[in-house]
C-alpha atoms as a PDB file:
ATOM      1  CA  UNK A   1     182.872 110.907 135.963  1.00  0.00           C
ATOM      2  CA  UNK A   2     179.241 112.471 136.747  1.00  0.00           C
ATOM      3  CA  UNK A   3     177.935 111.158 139.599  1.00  0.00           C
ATOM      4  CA  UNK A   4     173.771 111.820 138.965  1.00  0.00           C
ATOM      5  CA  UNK A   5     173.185 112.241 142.555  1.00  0.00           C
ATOM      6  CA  UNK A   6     174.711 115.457 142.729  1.00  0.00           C
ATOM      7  CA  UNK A   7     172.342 116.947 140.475  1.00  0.00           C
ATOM      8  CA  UNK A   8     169.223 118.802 142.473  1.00  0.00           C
ATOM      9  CA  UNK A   9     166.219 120.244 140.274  1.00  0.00           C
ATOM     10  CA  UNK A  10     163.931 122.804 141.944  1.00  0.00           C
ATOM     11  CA  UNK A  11     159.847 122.116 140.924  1.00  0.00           C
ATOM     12  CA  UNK A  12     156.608 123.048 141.828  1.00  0.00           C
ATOM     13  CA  UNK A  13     153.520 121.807 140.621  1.00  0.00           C
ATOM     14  CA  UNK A  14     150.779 123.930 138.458  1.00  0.00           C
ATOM     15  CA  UNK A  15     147.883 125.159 140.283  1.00  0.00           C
ATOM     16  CA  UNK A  16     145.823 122.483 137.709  1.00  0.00           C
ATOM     17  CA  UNK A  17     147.394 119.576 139.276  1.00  0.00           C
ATOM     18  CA  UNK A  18     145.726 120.139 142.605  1.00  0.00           C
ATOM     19  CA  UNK A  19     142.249 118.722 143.741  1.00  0.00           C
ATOM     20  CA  UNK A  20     139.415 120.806 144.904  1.00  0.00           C
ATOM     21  CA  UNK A  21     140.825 119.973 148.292  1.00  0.00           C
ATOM     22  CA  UNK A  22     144.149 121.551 147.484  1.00  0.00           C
ATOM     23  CA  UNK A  23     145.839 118.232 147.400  1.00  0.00           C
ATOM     24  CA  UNK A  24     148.247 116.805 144.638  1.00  0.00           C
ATOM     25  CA  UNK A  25     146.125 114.470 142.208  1.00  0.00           C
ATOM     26  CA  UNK A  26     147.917 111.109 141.383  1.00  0.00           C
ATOM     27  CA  UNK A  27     148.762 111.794 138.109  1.00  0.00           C
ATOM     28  CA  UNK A  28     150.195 114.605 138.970  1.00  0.00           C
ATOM     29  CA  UNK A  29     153.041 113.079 141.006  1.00  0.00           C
ATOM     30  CA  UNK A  30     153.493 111.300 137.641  1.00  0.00           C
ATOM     31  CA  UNK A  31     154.115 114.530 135.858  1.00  0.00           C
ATOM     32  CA  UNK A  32     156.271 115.551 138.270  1.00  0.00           C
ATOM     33  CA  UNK A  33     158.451 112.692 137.835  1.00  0.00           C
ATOM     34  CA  UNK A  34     158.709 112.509 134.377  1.00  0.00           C
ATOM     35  CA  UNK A  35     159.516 116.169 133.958  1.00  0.00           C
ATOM     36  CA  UNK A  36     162.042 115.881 136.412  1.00  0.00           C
ATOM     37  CA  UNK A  37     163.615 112.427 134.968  1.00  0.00           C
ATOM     38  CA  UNK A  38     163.286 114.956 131.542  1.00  0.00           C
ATOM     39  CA  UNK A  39     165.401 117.620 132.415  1.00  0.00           C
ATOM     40  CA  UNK A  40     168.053 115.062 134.037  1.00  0.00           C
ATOM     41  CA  UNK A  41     168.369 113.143 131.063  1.00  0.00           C
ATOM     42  CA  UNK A  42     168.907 116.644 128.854  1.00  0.00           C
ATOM     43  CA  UNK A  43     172.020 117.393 131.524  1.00  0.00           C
ATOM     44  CA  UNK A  44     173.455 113.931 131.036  1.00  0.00           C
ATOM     45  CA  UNK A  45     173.032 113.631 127.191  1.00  0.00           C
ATOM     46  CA  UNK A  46     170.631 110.808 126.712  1.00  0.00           C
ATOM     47  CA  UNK A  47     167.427 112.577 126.249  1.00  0.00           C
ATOM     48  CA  UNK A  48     165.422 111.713 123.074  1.00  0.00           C
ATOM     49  CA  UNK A  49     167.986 113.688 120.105  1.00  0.00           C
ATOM     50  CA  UNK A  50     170.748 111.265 121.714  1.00  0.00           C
ATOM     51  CA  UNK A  51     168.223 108.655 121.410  1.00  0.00           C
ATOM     52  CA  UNK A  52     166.521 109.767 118.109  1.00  0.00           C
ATOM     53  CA  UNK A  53     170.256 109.328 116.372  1.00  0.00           C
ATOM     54  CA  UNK A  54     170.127 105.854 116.720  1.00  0.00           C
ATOM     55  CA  UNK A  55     166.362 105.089 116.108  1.00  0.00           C
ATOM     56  CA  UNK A  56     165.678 104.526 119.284  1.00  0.00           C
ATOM     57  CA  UNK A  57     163.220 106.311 122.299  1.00  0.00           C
ATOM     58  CA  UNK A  58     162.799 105.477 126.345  1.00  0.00           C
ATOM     59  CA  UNK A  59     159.572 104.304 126.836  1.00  0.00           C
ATOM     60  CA  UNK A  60     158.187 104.012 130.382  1.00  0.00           C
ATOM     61  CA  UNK A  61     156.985 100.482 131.449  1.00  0.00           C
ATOM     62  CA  UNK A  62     155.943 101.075 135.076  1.00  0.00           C
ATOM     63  CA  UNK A  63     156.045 103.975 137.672  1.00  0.00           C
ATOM     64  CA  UNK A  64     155.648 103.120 141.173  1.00  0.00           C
ATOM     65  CA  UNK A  65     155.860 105.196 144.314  1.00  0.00           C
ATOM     66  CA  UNK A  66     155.462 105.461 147.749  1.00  0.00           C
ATOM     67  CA  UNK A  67     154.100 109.134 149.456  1.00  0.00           C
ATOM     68  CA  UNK A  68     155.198 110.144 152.784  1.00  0.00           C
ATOM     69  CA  UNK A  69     153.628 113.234 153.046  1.00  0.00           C
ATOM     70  CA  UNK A  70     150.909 114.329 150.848  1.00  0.00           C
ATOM     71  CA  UNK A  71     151.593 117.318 148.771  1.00  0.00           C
ATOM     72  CA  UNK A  72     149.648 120.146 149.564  1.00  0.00           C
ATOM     73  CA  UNK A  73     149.703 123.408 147.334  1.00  0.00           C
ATOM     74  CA  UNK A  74     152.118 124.838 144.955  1.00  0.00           C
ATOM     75  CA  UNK A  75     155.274 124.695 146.799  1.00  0.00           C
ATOM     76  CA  UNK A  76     158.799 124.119 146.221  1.00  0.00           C
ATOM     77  CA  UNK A  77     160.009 120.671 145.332  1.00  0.00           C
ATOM     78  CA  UNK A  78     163.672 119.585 145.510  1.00  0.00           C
ATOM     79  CA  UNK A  79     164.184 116.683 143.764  1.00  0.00           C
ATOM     80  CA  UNK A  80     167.482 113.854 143.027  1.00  0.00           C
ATOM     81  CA  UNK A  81     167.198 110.893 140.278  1.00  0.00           C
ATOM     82  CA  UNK A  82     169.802 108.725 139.655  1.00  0.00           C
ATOM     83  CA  UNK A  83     170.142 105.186 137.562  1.00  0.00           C
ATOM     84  CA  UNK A  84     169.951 102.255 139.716  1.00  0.00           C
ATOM     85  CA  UNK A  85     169.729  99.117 137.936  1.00  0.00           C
ATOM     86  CA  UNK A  86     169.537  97.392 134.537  1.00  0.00           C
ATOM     87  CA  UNK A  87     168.141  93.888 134.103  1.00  0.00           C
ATOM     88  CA  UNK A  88     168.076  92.671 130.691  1.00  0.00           C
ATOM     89  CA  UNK A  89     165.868  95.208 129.091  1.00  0.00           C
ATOM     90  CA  UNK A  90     164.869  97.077 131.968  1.00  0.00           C
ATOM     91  CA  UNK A  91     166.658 100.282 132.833  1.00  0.00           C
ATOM     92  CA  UNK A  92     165.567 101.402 136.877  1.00  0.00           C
ATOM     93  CA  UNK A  93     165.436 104.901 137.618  1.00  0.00           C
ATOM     94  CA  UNK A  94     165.219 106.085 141.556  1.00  0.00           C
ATOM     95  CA  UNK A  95     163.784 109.825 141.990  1.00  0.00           C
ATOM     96  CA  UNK A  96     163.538 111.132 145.440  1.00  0.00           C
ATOM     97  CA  UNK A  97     161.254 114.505 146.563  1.00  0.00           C
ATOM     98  CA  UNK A  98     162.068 117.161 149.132  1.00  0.00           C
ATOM     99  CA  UNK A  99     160.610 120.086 150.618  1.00  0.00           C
ATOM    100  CA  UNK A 100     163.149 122.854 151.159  1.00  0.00           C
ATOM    101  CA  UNK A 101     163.247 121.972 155.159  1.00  0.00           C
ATOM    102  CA  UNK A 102     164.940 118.223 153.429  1.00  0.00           C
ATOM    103  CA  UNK A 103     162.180 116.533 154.448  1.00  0.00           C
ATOM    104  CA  UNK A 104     161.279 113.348 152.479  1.00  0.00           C
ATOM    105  CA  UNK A 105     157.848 114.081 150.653  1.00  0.00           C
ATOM    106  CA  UNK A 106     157.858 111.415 148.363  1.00  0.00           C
ATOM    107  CA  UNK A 107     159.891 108.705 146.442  1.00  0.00           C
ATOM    108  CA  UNK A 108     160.169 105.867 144.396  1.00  0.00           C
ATOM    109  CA  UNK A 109     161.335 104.189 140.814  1.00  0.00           C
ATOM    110  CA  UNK A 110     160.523 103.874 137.415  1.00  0.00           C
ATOM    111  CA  UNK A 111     161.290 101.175 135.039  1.00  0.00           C
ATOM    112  CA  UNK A 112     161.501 102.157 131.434  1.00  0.00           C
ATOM    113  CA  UNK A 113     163.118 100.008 128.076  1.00  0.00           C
ATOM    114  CA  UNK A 114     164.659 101.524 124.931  1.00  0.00           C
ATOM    115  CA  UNK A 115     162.207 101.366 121.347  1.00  0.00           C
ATOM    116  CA  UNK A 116     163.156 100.279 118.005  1.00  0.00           C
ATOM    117  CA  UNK A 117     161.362 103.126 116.784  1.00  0.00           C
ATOM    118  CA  UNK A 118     161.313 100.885 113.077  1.00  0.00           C
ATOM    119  CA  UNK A 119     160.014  97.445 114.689  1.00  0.00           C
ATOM    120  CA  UNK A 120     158.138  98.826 117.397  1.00  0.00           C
ATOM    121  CA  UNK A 121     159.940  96.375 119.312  1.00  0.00           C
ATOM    122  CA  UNK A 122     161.650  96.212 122.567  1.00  0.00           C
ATOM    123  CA  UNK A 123     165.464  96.690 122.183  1.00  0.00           C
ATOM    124  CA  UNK A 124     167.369  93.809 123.754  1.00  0.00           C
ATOM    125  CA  UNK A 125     171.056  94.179 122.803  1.00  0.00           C
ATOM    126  CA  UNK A 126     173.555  93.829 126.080  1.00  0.00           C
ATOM    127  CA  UNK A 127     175.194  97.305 125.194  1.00  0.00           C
ATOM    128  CA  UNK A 128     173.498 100.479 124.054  1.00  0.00           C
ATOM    129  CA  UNK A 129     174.629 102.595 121.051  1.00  0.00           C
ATOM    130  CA  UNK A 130     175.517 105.212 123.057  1.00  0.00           C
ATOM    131  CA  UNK A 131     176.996 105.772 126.618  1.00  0.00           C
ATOM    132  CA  UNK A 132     174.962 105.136 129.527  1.00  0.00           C
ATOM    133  CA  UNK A 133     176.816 105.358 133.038  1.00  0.00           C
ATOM    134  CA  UNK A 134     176.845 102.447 135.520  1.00  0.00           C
ATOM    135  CA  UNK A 135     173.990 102.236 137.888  1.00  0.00           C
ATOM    136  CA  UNK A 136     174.272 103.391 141.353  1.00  0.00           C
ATOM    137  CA  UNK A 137     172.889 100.651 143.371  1.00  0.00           C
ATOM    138  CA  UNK A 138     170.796 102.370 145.843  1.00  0.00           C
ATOM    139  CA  UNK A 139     167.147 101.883 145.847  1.00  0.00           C
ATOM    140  CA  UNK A 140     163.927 104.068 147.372  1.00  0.00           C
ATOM    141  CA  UNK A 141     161.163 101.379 147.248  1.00  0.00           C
ATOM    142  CA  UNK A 142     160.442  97.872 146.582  1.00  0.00           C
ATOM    143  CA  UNK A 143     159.309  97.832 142.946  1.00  0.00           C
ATOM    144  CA  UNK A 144     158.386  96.019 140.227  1.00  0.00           C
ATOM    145  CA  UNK A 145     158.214  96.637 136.140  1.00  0.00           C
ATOM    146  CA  UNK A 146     155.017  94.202 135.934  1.00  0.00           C
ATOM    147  CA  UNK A 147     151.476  93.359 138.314  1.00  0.00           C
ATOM    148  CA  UNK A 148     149.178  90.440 137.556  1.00  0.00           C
ATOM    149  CA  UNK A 149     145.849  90.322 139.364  1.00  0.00           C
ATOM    150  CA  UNK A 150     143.154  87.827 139.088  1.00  0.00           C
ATOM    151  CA  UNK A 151     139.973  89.838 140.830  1.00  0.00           C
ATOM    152  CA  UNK A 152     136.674  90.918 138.908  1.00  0.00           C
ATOM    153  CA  UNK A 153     137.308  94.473 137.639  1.00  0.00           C
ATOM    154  CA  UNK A 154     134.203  96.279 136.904  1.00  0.00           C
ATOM    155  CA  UNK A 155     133.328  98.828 133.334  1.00  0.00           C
ATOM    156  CA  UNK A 156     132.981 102.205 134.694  1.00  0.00           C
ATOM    157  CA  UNK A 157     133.398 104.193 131.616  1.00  0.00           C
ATOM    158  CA  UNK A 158     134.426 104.006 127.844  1.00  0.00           C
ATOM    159  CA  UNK A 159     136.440 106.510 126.563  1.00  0.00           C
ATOM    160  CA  UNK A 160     138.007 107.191 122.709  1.00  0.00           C
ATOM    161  CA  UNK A 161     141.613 108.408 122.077  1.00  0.00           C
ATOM    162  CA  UNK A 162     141.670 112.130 120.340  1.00  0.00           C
ATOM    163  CA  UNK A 163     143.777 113.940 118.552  1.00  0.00           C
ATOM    164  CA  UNK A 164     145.486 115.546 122.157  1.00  0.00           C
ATOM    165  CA  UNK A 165     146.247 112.366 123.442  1.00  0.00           C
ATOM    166  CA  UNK A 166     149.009 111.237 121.103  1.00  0.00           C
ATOM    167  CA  UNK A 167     153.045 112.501 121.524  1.00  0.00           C
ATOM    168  CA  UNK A 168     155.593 112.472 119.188  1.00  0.00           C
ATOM    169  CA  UNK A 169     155.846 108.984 118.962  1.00  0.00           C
ATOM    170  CA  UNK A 170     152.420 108.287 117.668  1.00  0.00           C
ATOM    171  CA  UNK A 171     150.697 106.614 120.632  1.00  0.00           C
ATOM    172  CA  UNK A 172     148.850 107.903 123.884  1.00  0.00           C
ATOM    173  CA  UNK A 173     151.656 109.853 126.222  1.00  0.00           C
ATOM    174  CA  UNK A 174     152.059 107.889 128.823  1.00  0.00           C
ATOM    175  CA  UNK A 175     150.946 110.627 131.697  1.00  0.00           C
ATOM    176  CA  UNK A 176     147.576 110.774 129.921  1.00  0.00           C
ATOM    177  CA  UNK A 177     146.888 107.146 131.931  1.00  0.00           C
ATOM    178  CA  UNK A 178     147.394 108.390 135.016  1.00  0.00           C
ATOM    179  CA  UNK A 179     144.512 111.094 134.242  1.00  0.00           C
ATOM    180  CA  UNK A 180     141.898 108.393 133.026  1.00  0.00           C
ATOM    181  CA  UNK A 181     142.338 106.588 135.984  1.00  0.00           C
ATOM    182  CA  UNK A 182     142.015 109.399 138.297  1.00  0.00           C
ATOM    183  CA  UNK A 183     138.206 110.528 136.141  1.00  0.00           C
ATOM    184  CA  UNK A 184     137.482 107.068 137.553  1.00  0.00           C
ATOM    185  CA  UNK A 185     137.422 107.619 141.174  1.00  0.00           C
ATOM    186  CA  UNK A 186     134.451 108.688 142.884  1.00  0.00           C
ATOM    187  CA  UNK A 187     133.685 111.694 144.984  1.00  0.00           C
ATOM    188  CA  UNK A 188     134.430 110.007 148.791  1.00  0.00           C
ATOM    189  CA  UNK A 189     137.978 108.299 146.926  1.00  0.00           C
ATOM    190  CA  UNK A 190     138.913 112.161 145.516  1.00  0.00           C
ATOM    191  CA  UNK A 191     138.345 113.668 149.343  1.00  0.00           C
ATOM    192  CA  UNK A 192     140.665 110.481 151.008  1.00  0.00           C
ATOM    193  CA  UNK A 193     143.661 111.247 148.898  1.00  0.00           C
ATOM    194  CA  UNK A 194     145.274 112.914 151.561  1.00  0.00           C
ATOM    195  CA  UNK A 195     145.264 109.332 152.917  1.00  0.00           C
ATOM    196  CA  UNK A 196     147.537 107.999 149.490  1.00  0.00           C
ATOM    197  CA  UNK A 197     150.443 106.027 150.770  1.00  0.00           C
ATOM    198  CA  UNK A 198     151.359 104.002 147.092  1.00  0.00           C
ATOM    199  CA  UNK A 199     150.438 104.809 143.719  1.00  0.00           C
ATOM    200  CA  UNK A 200     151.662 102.303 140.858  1.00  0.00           C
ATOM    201  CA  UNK A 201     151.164 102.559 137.108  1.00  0.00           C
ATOM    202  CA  UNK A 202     151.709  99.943 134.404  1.00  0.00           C
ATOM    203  CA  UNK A 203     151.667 100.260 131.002  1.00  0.00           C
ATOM    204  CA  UNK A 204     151.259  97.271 128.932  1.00  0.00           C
ATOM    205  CA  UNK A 205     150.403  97.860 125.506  1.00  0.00           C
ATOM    206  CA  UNK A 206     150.111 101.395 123.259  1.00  0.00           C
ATOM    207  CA  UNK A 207     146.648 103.316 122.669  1.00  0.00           C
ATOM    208  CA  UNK A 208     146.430 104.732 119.456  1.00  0.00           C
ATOM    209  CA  UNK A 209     144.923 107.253 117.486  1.00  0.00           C
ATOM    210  CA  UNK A 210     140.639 106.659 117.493  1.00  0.00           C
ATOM    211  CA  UNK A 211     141.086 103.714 119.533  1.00  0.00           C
ATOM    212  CA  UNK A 212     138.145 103.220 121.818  1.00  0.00           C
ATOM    213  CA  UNK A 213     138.807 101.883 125.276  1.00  0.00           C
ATOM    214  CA  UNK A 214     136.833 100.576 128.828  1.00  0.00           C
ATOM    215  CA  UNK A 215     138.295 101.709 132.152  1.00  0.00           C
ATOM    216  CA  UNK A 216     137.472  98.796 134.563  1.00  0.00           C
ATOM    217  CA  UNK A 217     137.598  99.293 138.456  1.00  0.00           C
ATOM    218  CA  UNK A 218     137.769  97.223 141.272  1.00  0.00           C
ATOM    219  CA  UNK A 219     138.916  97.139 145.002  1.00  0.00           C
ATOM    220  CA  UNK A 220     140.721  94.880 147.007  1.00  0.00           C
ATOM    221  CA  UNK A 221     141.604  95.652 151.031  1.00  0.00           C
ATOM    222  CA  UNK A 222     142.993  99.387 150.850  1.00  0.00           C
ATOM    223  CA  UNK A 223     144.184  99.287 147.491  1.00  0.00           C
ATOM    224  CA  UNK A 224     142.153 100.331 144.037  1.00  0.00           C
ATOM    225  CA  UNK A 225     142.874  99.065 141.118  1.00  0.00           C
ATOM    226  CA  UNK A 226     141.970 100.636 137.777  1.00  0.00           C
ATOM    227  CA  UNK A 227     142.514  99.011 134.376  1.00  0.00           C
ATOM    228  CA  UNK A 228     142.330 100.126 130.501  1.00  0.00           C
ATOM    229  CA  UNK A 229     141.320  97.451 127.995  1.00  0.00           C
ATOM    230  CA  UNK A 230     142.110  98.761 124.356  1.00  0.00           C
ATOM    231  CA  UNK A 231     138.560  97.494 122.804  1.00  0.00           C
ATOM    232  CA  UNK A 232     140.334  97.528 119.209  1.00  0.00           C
ATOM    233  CA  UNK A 233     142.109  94.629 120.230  1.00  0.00           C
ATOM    234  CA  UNK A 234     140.997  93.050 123.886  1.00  0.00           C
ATOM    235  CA  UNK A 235     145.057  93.978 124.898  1.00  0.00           C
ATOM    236  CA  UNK A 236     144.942  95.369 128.369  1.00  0.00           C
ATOM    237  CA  UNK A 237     146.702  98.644 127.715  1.00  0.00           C
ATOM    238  CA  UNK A 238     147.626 100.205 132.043  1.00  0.00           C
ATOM    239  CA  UNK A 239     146.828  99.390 135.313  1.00  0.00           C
ATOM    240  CA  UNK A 240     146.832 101.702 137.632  1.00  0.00           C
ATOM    241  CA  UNK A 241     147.001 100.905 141.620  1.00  0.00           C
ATOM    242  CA  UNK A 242     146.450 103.011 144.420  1.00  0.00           C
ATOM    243  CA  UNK A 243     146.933 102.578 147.982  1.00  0.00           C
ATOM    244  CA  UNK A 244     145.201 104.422 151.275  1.00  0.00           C
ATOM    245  CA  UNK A 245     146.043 104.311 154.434  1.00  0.00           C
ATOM    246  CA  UNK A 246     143.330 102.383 157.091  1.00  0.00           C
END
């Protein structure tokens, strides 16, 4: 039986993910993530051709982790990910970060649901068409697949979805979020994200090709919260959160 812990993946990130101050950006912790949760899924057979078979395709619902120690240039990242939980259609994936002295850089869990590729629907059957081991019950963070907030966000910019933006499933890859959020932060919020302790993103509803969307801002304590309102339709399509340090 494969225990998914065993598995360590060497990464570093590209010299385009770093700030002018030689920091990680947000997103980019994102990236690093999903290519890492990527290549795991490839080793254990349920990457998108398993998926594909069936009709079906992981969709990410909400990423949220917690940073211990900034990342600071293009060094080498150790990193584990392992299957922690499913509750009714949520699937919970832990991924952990390392430097190569095994110090704890950064952590945290992702939440993601299977897609009737055909409905464009959630898929909510018990079992899965194909074999998914059981979870391993250990978990990084406190985390949630959903956030609700009721404070006055504010338009900062309004963007349109090109051609780049979509992936294979015909909608806006989910990483590209991460990026509008991060074009919303101003110059003094760029230099203090050496001070990131939490970044959270949800995704609540596809952007599609020519869609034209707001990104709304607003702050509350420590934390900034960044939102993308699909104008097409009014749906509120991500939220982004991050968190600083006093």
């Amino acid at each position: 039986m494969i225990n998914e812990k065993d598995f360590v993946y060497e990464i570093e990130p590209d010299v385009s993910e770093l700030n002018e101050y030689g920091y990680l950006k947000p997103y980019a912790y994102q990236n690093l993530f999903s290519a890492i949760a990527e290549k795991h899924l490839n080793r254990i057979n349920l990457n998108v051709d398993t998926t594909m078979k069936y009709g079906l395709a992981w969709v990410l619902i909400s990423i949220s982790l917690e940073i211990m120690k900034p990342v600071k240039g293009c060094i080498k990242l150790f990193a584990q990910t392992w299957h922690s939980q499913k509750k009714g259609p949520f699937f919970r994936r832990e991924l952990v970060f390392k430097d190569e002295n095994n110090n704890l850089l950064f952590h945290g869990s992702t939440f993601s649901v299977l897609l009737d590729l055909e409905t464009r629907s959630v898929f909510r059957k018990k079992e899965a068409p194909f074999y998914i081991g059981s979870p391993i019950s250990e978990f990084t963070i406190d985390a949630n697949p959903s956030f609700k907030t009721d404070i006055t966000l504010n338009e900062v910019d309004r963007r349109k979805v090109y051609n780049s933006y979509i992936d294979c499933l015909g909608h806006v890859n989910n990483t590209r979020y991460g990026e509008f959020a991060y074009d919303a932060l101003n110059d003094e919020e760029k230099e203090n994200l050496h001070k990131m302790k939490r970044y959270e993103v949800f995704f609540l509803s596809e952007l599609r090709d020519k869609d034209i969307f707001s990104v709304q801002k607003g702050r509350m304590n420590d934390r900034i919260i960044i939102r993308g309102v699909n104008e097409t339709n009014c749906d509120t399509s991500f939220d982004v959160l991050i968190d600083f340090d006093k």
